[in-house]
PDB file of N, CA and C in Angstrom:
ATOM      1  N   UNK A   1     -17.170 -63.408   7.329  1.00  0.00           N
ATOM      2  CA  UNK A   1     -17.525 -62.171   7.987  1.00  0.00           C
ATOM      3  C   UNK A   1     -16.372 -61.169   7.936  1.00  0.00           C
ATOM      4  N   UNK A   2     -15.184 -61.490   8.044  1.00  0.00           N
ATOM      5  CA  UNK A   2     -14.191 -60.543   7.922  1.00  0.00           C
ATOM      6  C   UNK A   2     -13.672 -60.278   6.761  1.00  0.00           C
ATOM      7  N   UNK A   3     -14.262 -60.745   5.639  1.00  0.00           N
ATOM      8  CA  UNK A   3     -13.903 -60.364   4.097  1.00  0.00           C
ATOM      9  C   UNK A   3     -14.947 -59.312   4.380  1.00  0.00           C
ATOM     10  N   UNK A   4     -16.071 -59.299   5.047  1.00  0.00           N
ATOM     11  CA  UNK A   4     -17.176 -58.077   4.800  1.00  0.00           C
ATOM     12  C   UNK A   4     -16.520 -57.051   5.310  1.00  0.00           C
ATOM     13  N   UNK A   5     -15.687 -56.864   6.686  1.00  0.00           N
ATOM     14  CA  UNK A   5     -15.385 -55.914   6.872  1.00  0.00           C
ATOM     15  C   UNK A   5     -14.467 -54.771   6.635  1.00  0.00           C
ATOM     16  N   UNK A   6     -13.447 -56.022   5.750  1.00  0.00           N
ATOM     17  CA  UNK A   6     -12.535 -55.938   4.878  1.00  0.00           C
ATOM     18  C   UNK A   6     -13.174 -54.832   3.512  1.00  0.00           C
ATOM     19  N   UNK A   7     -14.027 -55.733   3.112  1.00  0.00           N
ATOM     20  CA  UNK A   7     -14.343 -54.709   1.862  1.00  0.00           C
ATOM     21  C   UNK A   7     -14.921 -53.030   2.512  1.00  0.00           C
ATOM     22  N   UNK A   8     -15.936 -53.142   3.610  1.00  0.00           N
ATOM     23  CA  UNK A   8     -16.358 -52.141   3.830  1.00  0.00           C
ATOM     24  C   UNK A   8     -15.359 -51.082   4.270  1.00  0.00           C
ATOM     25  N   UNK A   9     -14.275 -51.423   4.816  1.00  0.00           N
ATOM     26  CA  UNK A   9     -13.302 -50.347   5.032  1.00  0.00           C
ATOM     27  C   UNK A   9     -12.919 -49.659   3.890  1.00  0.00           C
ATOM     28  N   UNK A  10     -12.525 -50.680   2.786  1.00  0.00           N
ATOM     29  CA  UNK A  10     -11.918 -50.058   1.636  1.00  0.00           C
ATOM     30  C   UNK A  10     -13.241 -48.911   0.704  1.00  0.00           C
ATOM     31  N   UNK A  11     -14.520 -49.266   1.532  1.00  0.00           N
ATOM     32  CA  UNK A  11     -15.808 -48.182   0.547  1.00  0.00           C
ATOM     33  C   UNK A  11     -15.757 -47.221   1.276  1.00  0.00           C
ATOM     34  N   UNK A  12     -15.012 -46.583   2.592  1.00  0.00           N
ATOM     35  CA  UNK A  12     -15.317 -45.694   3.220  1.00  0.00           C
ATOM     36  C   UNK A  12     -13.295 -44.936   3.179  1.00  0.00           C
ATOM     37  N   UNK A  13     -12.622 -45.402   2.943  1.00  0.00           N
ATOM     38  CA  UNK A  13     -11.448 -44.797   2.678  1.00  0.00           C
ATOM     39  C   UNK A  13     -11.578 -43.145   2.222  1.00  0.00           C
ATOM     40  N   UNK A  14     -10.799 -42.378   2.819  1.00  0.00           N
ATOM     41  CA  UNK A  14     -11.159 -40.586   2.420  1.00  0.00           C
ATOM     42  C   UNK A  14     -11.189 -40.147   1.331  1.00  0.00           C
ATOM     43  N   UNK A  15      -9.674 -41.306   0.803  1.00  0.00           N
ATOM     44  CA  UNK A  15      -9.545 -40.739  -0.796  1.00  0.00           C
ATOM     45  C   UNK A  15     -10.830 -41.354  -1.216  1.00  0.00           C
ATOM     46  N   UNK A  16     -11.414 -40.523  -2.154  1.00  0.00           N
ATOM     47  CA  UNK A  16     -12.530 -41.268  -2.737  1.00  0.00           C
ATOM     48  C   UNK A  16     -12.156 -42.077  -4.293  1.00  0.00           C
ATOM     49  N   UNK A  17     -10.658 -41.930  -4.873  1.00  0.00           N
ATOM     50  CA  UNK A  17      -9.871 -42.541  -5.598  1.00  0.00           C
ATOM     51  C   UNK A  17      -9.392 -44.036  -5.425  1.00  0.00           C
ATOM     52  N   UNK A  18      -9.217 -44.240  -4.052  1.00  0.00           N
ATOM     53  CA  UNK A  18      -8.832 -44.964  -3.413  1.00  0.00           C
ATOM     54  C   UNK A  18     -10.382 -46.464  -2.988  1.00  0.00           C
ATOM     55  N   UNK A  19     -11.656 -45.538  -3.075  1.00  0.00           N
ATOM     56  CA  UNK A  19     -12.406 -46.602  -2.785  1.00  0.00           C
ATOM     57  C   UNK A  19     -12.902 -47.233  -4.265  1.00  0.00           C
ATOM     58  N   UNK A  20     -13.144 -48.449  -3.699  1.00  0.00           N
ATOM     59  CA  UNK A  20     -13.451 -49.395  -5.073  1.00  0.00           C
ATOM     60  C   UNK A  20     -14.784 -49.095  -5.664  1.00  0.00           C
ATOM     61  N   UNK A  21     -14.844 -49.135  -7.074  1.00  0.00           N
ATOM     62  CA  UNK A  21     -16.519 -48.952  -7.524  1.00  0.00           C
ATOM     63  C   UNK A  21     -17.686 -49.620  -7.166  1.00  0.00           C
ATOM     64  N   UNK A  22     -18.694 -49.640  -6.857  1.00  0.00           N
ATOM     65  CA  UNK A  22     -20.027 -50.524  -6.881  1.00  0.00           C
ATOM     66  C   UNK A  22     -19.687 -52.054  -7.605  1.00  0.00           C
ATOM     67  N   UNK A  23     -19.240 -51.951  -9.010  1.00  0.00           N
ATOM     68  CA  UNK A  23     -18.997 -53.019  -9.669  1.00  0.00           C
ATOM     69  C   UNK A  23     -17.761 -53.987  -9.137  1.00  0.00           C
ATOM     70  N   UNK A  24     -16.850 -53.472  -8.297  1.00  0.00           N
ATOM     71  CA  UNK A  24     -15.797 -53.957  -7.676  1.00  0.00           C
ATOM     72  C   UNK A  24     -16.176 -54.780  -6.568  1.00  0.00           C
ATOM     73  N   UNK A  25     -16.898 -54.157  -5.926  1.00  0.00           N
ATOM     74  CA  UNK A  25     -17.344 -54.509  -5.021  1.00  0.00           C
ATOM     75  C   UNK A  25     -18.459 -55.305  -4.834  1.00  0.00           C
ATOM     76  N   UNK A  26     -19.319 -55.493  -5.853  1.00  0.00           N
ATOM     77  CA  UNK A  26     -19.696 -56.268  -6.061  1.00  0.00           C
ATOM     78  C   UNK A  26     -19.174 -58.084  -6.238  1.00  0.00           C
ATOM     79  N   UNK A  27     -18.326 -57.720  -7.479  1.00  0.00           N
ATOM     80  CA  UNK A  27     -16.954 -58.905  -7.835  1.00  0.00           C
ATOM     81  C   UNK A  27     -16.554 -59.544  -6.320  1.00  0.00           C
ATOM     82  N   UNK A  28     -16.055 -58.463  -5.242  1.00  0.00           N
ATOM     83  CA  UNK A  28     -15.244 -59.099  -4.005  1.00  0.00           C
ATOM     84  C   UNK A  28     -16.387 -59.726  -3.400  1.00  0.00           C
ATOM     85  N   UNK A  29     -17.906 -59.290  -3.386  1.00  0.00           N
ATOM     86  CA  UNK A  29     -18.618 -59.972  -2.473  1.00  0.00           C
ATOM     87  C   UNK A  29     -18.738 -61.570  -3.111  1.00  0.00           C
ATOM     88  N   UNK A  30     -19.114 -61.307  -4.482  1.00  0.00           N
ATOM     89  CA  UNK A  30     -19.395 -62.838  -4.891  1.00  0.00           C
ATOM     90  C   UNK A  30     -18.177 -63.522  -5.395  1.00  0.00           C
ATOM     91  N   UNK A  31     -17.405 -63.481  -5.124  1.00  0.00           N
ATOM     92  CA  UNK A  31     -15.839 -64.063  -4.930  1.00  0.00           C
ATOM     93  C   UNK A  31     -15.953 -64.716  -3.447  1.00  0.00           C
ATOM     94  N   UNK A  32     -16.138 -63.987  -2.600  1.00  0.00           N
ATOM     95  CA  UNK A  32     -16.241 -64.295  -1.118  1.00  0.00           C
ATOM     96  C   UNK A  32     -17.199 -65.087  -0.816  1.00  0.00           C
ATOM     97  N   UNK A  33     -17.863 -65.292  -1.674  1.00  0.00           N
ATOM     98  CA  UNK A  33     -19.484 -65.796  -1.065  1.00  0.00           C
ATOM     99  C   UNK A  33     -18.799 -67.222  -2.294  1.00  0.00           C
ATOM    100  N   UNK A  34     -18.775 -67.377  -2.701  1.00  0.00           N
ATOM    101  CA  UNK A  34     -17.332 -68.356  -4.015  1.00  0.00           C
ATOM    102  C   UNK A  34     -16.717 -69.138  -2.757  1.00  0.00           C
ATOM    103  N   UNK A  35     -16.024 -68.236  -2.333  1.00  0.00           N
ATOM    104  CA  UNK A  35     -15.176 -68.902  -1.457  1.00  0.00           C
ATOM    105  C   UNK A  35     -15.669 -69.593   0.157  1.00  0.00           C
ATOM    106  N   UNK A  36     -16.278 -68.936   0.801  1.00  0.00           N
ATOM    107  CA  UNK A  36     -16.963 -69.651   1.573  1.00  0.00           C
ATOM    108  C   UNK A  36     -17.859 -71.128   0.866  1.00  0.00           C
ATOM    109  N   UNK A  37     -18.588 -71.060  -0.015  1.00  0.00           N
ATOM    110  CA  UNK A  37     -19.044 -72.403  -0.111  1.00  0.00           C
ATOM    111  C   UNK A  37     -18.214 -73.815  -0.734  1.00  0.00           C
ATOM    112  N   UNK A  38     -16.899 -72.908  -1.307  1.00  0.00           N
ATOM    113  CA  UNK A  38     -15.694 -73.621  -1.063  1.00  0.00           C
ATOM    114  C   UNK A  38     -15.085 -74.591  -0.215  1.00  0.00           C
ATOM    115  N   UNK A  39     -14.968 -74.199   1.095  1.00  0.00           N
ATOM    116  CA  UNK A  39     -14.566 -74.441   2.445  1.00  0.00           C
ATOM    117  C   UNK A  39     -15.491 -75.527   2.606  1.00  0.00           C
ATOM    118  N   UNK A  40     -16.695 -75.294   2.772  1.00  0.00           N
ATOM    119  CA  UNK A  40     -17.631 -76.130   3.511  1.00  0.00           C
ATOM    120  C   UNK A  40     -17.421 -77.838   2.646  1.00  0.00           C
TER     121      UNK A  40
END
């Protein structure tokens, strides 16, 4: 849950340089979702 909120900060950042693409962000979710079934 806090990788989600993690990423969502970085899609709302002012610079709009600064926020990650759709495709990036994509990558971090299923990395995260990787990593949680990791753990278990």
């Amino acid at each position: 849950m806090e990788n989600l909120v993690l990423i969502a900060l970085q899609c709302v950042e002012e610079d709009r340089h600064a926020r990650p693409t759709m495709s990036k962000v994509v990558e971090m979710l299923l990395l995260g979702e990787n990593n949680q079934w990791s753990q278990l």
